[in-house]
Protein backbone atom coordinates (compact mmCIF):
# COMPACT_ATOMS: atom_id res chain seq x y z
CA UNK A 1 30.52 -7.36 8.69
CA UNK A 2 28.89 -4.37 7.38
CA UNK A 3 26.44 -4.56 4.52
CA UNK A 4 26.06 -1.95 1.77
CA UNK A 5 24.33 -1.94 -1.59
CA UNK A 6 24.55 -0.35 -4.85
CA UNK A 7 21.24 1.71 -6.26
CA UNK A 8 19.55 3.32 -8.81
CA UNK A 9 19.69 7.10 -8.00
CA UNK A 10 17.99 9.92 -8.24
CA UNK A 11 20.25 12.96 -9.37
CA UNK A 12 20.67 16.31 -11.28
CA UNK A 13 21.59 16.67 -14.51
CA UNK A 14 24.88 17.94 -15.33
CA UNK A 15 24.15 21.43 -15.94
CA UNK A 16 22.29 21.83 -12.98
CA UNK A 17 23.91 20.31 -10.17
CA UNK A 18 25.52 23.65 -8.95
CA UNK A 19 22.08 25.14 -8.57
CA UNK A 20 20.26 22.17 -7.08
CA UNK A 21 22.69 20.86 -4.71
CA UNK A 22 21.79 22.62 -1.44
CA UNK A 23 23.11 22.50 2.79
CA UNK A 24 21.38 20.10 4.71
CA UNK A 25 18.19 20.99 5.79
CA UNK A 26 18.85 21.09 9.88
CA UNK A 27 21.99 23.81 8.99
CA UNK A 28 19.50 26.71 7.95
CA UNK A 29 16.84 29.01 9.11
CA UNK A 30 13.51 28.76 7.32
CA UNK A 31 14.32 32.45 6.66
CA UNK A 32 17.63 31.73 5.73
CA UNK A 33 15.91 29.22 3.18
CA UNK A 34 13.77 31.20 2.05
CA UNK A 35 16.22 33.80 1.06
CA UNK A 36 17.98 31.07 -1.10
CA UNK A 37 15.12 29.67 -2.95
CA UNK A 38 13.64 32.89 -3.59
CA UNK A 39 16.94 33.68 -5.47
CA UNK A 40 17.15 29.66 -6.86
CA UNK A 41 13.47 28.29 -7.25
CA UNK A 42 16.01 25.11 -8.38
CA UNK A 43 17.28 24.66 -4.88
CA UNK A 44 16.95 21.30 -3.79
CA UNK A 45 15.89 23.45 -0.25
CA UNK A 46 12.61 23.22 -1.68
CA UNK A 47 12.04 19.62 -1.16
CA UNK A 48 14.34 19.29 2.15
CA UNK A 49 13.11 22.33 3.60
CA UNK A 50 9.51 22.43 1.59
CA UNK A 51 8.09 25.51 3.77
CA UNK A 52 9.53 28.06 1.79
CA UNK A 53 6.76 27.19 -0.58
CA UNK A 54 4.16 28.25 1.76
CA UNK A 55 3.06 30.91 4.20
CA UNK A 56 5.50 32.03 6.99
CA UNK A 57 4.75 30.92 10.29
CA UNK A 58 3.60 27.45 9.11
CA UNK A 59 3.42 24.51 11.41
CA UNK A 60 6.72 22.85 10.62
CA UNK A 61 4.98 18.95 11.21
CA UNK A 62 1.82 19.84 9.48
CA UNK A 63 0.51 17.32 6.64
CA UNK A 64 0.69 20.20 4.19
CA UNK A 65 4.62 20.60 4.72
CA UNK A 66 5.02 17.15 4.09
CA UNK A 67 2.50 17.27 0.74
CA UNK A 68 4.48 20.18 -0.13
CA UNK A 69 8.14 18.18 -0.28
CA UNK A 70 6.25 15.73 -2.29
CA UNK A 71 4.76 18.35 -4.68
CA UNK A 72 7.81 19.95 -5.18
CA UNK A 73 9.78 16.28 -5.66
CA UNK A 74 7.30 15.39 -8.49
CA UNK A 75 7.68 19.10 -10.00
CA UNK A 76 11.93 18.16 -10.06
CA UNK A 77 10.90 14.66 -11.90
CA UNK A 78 8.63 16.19 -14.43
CA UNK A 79 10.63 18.88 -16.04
CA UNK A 80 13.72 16.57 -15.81
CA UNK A 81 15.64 18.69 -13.32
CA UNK A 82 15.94 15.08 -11.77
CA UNK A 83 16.60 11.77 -13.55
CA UNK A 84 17.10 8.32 -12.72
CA UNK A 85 20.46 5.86 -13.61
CA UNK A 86 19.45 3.02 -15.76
CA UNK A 87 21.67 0.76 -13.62
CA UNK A 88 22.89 0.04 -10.18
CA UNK A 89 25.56 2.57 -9.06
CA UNK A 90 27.92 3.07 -6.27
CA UNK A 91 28.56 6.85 -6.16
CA UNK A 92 32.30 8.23 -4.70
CA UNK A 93 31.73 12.01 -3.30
CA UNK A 94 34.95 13.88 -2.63
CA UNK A 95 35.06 16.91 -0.90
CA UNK A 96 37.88 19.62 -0.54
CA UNK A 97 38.50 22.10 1.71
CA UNK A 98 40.69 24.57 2.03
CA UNK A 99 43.64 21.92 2.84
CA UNK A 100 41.45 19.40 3.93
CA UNK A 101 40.29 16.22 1.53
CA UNK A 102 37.54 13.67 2.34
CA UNK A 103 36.23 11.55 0.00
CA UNK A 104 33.10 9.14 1.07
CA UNK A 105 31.55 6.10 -0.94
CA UNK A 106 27.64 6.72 -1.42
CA UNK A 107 25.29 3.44 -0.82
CA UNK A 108 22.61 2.25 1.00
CA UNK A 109 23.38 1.37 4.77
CA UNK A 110 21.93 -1.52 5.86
CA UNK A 111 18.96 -1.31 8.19
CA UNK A 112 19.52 -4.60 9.82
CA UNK A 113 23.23 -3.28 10.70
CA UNK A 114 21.78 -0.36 12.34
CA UNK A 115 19.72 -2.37 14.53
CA UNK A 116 22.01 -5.14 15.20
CA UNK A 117 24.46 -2.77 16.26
CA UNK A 118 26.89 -3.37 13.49
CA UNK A 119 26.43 0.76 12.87
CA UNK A 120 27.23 2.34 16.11
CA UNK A 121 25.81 5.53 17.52
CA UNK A 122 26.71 8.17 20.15
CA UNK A 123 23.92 10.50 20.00
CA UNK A 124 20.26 10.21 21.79
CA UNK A 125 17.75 11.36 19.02
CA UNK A 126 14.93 13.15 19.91
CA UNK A 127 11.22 11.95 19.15
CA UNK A 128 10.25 14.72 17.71
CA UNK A 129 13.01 15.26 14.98
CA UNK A 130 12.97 11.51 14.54
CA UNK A 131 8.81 11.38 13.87
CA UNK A 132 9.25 14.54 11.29
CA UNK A 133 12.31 11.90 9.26
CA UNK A 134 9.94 9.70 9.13
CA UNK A 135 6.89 11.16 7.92
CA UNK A 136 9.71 13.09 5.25
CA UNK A 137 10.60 9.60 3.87
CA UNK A 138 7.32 7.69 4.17
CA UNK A 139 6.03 10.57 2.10
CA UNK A 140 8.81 11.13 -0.51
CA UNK A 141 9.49 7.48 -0.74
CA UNK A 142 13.07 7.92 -0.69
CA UNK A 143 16.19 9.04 1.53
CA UNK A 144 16.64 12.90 0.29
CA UNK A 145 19.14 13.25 3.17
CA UNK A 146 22.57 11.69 3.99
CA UNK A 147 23.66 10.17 6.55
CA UNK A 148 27.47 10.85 7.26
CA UNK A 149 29.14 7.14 8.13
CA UNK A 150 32.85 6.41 8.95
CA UNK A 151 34.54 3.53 9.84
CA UNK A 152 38.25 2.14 10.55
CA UNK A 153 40.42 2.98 7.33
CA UNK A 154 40.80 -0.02 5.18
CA UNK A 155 43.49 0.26 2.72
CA UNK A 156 41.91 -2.04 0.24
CA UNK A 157 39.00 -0.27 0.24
CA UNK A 158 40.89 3.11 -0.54
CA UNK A 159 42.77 1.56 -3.14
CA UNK A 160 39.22 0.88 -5.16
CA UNK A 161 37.78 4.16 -4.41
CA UNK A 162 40.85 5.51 -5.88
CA UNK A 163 39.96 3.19 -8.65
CA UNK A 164 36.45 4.50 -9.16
CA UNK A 165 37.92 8.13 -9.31
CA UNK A 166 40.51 7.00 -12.22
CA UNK A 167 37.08 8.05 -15.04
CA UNK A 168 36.20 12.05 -15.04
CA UNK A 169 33.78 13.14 -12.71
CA UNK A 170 30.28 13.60 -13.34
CA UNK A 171 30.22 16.65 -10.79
CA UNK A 172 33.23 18.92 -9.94
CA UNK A 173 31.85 22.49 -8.55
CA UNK A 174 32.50 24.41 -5.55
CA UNK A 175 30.17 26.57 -3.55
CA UNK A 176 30.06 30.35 -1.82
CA UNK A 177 31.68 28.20 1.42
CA UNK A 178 34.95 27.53 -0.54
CA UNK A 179 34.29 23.94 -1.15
CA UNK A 180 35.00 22.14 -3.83
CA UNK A 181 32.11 18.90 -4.73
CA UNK A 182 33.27 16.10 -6.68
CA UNK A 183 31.06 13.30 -7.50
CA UNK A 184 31.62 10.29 -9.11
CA UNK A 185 29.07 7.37 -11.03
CA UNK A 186 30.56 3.87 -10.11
CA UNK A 187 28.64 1.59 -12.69
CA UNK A 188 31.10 -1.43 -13.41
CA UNK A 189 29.91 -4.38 -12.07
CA UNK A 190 33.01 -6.02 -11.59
CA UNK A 191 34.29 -2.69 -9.69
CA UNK A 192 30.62 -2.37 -7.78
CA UNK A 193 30.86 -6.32 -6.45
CA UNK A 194 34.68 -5.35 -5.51
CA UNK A 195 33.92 -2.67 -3.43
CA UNK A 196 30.68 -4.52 -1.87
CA UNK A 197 32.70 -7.49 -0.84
CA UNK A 198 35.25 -5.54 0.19
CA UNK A 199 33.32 -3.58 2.56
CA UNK A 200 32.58 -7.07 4.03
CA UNK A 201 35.57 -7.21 5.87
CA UNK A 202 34.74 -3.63 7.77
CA UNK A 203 33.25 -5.30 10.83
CA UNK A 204 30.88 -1.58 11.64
CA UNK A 205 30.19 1.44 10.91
CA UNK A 206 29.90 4.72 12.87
CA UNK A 207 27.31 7.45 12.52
CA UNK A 208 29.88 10.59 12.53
CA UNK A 209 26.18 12.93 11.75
CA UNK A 210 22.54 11.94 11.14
CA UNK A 211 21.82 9.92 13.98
CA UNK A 212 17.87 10.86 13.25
CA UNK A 213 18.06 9.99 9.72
CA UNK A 214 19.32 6.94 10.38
CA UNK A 215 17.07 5.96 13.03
CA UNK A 216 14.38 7.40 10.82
CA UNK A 217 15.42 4.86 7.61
CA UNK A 218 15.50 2.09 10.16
CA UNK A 219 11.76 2.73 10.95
CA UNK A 220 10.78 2.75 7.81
CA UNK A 221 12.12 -0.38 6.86
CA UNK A 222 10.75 -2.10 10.35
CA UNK A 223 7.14 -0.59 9.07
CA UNK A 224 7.30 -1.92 5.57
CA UNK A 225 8.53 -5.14 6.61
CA UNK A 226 5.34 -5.69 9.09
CA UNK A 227 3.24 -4.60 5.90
CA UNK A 228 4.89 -6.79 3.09
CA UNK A 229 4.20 -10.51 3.90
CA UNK A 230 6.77 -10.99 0.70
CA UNK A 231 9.67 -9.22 2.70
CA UNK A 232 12.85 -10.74 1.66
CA UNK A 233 15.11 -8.37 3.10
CA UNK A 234 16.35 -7.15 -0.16
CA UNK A 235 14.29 -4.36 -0.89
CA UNK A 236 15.08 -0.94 -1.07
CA UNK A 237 13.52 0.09 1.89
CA UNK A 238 16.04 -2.32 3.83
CA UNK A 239 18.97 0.46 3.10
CA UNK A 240 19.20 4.05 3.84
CA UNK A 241 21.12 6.98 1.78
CA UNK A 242 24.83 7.54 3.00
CA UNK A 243 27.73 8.73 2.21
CA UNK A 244 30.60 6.26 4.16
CA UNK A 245 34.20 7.77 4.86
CA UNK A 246 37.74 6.49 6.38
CA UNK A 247 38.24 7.69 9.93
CA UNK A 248 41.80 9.46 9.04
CA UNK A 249 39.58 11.74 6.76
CA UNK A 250 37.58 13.15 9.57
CA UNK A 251 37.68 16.99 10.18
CA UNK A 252 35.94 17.50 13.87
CA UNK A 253 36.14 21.40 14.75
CA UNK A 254 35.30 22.11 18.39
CA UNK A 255 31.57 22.70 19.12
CA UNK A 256 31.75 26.11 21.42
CA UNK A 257 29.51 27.54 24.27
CA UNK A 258 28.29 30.89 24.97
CA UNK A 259 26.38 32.17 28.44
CA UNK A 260 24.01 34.73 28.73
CA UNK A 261 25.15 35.15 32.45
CA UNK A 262 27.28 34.21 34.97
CA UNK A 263 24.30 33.48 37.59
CA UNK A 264 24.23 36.67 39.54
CA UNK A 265 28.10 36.55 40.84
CA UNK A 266 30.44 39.03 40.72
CA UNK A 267 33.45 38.15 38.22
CA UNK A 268 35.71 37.34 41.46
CA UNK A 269 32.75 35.05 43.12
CA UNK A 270 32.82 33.18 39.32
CA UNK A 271 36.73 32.41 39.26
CA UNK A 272 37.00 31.43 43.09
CA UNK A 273 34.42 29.26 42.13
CA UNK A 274 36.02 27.93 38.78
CA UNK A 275 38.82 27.66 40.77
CA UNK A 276 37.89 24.40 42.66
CA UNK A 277 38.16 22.52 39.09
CA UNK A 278 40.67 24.29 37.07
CA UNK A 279 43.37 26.87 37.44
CA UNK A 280 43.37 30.11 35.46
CA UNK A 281 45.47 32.83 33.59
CA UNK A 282 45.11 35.49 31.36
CA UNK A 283 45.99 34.99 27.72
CA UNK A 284 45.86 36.08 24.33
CA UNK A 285 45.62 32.47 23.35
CA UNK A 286 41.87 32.59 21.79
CA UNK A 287 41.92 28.23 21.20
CA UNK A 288 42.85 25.54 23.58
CA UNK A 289 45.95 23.79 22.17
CA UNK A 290 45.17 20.49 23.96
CA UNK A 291 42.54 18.26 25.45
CA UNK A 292 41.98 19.59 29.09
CA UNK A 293 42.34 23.20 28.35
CA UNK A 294 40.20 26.02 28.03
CA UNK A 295 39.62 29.60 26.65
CA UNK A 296 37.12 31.58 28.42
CA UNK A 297 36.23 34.85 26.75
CA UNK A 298 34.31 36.72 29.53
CA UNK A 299 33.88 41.06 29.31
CA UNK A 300 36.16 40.88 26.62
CA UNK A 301 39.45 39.25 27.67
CA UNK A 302 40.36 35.72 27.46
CA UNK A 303 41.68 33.23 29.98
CA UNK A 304 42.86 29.94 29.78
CA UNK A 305 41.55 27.33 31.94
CA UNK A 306 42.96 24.12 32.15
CA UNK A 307 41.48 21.42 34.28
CA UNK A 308 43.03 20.23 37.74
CA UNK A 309 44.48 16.66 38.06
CA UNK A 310 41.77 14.29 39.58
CA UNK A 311 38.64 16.69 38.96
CA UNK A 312 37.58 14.32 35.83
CA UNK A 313 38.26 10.81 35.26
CA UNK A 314 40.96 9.94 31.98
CA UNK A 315 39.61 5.97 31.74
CA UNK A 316 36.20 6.83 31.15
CA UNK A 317 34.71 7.23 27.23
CA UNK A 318 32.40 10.01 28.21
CA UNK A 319 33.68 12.02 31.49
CA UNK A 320 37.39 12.45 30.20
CA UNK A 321 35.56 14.28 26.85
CA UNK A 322 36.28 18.36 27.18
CA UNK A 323 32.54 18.96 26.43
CA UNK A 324 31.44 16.56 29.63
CA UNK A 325 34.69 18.20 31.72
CA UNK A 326 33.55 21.65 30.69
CA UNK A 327 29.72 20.65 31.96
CA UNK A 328 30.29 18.32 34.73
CA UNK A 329 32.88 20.72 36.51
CA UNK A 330 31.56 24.51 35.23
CA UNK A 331 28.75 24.88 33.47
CA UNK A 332 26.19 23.01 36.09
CA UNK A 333 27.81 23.57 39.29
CA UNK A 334 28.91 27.02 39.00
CA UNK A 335 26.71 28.54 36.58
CA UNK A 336 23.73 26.21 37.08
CA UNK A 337 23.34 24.92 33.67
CA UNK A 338 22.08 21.27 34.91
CA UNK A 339 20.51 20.52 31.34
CA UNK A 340 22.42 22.25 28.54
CA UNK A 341 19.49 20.75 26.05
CA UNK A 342 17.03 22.64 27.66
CA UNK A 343 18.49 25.52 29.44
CA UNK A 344 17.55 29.01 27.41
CA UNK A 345 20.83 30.30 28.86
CA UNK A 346 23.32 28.68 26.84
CA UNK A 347 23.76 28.38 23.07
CA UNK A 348 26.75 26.60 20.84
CA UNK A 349 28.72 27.46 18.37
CA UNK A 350 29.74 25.78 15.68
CA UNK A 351 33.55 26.05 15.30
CA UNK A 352 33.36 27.04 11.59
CA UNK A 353 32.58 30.11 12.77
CA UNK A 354 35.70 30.80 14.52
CA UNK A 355 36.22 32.31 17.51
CA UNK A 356 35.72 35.94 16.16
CA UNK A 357 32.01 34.64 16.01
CA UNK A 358 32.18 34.21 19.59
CA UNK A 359 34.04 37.44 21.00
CA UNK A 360 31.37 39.01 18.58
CA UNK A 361 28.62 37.66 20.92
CA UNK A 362 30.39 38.83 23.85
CA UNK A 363 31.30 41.85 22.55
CA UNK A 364 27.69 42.50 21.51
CA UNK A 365 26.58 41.72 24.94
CA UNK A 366 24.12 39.17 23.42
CA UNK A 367 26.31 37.05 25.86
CA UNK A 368 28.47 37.52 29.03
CA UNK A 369 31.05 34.75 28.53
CA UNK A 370 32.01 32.22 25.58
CA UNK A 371 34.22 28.84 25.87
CA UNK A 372 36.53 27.98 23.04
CA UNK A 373 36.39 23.78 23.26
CA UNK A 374 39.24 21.74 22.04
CA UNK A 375 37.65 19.49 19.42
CA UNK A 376 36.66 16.12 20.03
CA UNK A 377 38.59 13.34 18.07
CA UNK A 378 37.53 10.28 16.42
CA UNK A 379 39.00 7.90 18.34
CA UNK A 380 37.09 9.20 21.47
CA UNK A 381 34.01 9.24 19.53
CA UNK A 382 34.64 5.49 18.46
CA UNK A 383 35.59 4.94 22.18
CA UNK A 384 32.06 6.05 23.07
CA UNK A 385 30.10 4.09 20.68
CA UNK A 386 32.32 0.92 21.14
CA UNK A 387 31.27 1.28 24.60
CA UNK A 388 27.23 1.72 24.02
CA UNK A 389 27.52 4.97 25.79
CA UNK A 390 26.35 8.94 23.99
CA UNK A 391 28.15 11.82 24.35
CA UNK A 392 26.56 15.14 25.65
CA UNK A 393 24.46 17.19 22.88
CA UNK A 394 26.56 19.14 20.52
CA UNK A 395 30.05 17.46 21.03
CA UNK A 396 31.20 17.40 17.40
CA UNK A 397 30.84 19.50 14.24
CA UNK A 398 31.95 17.84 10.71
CA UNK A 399 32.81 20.17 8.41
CA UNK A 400 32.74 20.56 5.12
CA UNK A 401 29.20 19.25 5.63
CA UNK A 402 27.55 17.46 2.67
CA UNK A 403 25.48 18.76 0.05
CA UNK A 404 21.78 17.77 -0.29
CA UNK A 405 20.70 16.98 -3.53
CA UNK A 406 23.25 15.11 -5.68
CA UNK A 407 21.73 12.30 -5.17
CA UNK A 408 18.80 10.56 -3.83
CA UNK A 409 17.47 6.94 -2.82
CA UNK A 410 14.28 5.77 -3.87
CA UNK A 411 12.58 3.25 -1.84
CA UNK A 412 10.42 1.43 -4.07
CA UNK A 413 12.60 1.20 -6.84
């Protein structure tokens, strides 16, 4: 069963939330950050992303970055720009989105779950990204980042979030992106116990994004619990900031790839050579309109590619995924991309950029070819977790993305 708390948290006031609700800090440029704060000194950027309070060209994992987030957290406490609920709260956060509506429950995740596999992951993290998490929350004392859960839809569960969104808001705003914020204090204790029970039945949880702040909450709470001889397993720093949503709610765009070059060939050598795996055609059709197919933008035209019968294989979690298809059977063999974590030759592309972001590129000649992915869909992505397996790096983007800022957990509450 999975385990999720109420808590006290840390949020904007009312008339500020617009101006201190922020991206998440991995989605922007320091530059780009910069830019924002420098026009919004309220920005909760300034704590996620504290550099922009110091010299350009600052060591990213240097003790003063981490000082700085702290500086700047205390500065947001002090003139009030951030106060604390009296009480324990559930918090409901509904996005919309063009015609797209999500709407998440905010709580603490249980550590314990995380480790006891009751929250399922499909991403490797990365040591250093985890390590800089850590030393964020260890020095904040708090989650300022959250992590973006789903899990299989349970109707009684939407029937009490629907419950908790019957009182007005205590947010509604939307942002330059076109999306609309609306956020919710859940304070009844008879509704809060409901919706904790509830969540009972929910066997686990997935990590949809935030794979290293969630492994970064559950080494915090491993720490503490070596250091408190007291340790209960009730403590604050047992749970990690999240915002939890129904799998039918998910909106996965397709994470694209662009190529600097095609290895040397000539464009014939390249399609005998894509040949082997998948047959081509000219088009005009910029997206794939199934799993299995292609577009490849390359000088400035676009082809479709879909894969051959028998070059991939449909049973398994990871393999029959079109990012593993287009990698296994193109990217490495014919272009030589072995690594696509490490390899300077190849970038991605979010999908929210469209794929006028992509025959910009090629257009541009920043890049010789682009691939237009069919997205990835939750049930594969449950299919890989279920199965203890990770999918290849960038195989998903979640949009709308959540907002930084509207609220925050403390640890030592």
């Amino acid at each position: 069963m999975a385990r999720i708390e109420p808590f006290r948290g840390l949020r904007p006031q009312k008339e500020l939330v617009e101006k201190v609700a922020s991206p998440p800090y991995d989605v922007l440029s320091s530059r780009e950050a910069r830019e924002i704060t420098g026009e919004n000194p309220l920005s909760f950027l300034r704590i996620v992303k504290p550099e922009v309070d110091l010299p350009e060209g600052v060591d990213l994992y240097s003790d003063e970055v981490y000082a700085q987030a702290k500086r700047n957290l205390e500065e947001f406490l002090n003139r009030g720009i951030l106060f604390q609920d009296e009480q324990r709260c559930f918090y409901v956060y509904k996005q919309v989105w063009q015609e797209h509506t999500q709407v998440g429950l905010v709580a603490g995740a249980s550590a314990r779950d995380y480790l006891e596999d009751r929250i399922k992951k499909h991403e490797l993290t990365r040591e250093a990204k985890e390590k800089d998490r850590i030393r964020h929350i260890e020095t904040l004392d708090a989650n300022t980042g959250p992590v973006f859960l789903t899990y299989r839809r349970q109707e009684a569960v939407d029937r009490l979030v629907e419950r908790a969104m019957e009182r007005p808001p205590e947010y509604d705003f939307t942002t330059g992106d076109g999306v609309t914020h609306i956020f919710y204090v859940v304070k009844e204790e008879t509704l809060v116990d409901e919706i904790k029970n509830n969540f009972k039945e929910i066997p686990v949880l997935y990590v949809a994004d935030g794979h290293h702040r969630s492994a970064a909450g559950t080494a915090v709470m491993q720490k503490r619990k070596k250091l408190n001889p007291a340790h209960t397993g009730q403590e604050e720093y047992n749970f990690f900031l999240s915002v939890i949503f129904p799998h039918h709610q998910m909106k996965i765009l397709p994470y694209n790839r662009v190529v600097k070059d095609i290895r040397g060939m000539c464009r014939a050598e390249f399609f005998k050579k894509l040949e082997r795996h998948f047959i081509y055609s000219e088009t005009d059709q910029k997206s794939p309109r199934k799993p299995g197919e292609f577009s490849l933008n390359i000088d400035g035209k676009w082809y479709r590619l879909q894969a051959r019968s028998g070059s991939y294989d449909p049973g398994d979690p990871v393999n029959s995924l079109d990012v593993a298809i287009l990698q296994n059977n193109l990217l490495a063999p014919v272009l030589g991309i072995e690594n696509p974590r490490t390899d300077d030759r190849i970038d991605f592309v979010g999908g929210i950029r469209g794929t006028a972001e992509l025959e910009r590129l090629v257009n541009g000649g920043q890049y010789r070819l682009a691939f237009s992915l069919f997205p990835t869909n939750i049930e594969q992505l449950f299919k890989v977790a279920d199965a203890g397996l990770v999918m290849p790096p960038k195989s998903t983007w979640f949009e709308p993305k959540l907002r930084s800022g509207l609220v925050i957990h403390r640890l030592s509450d």
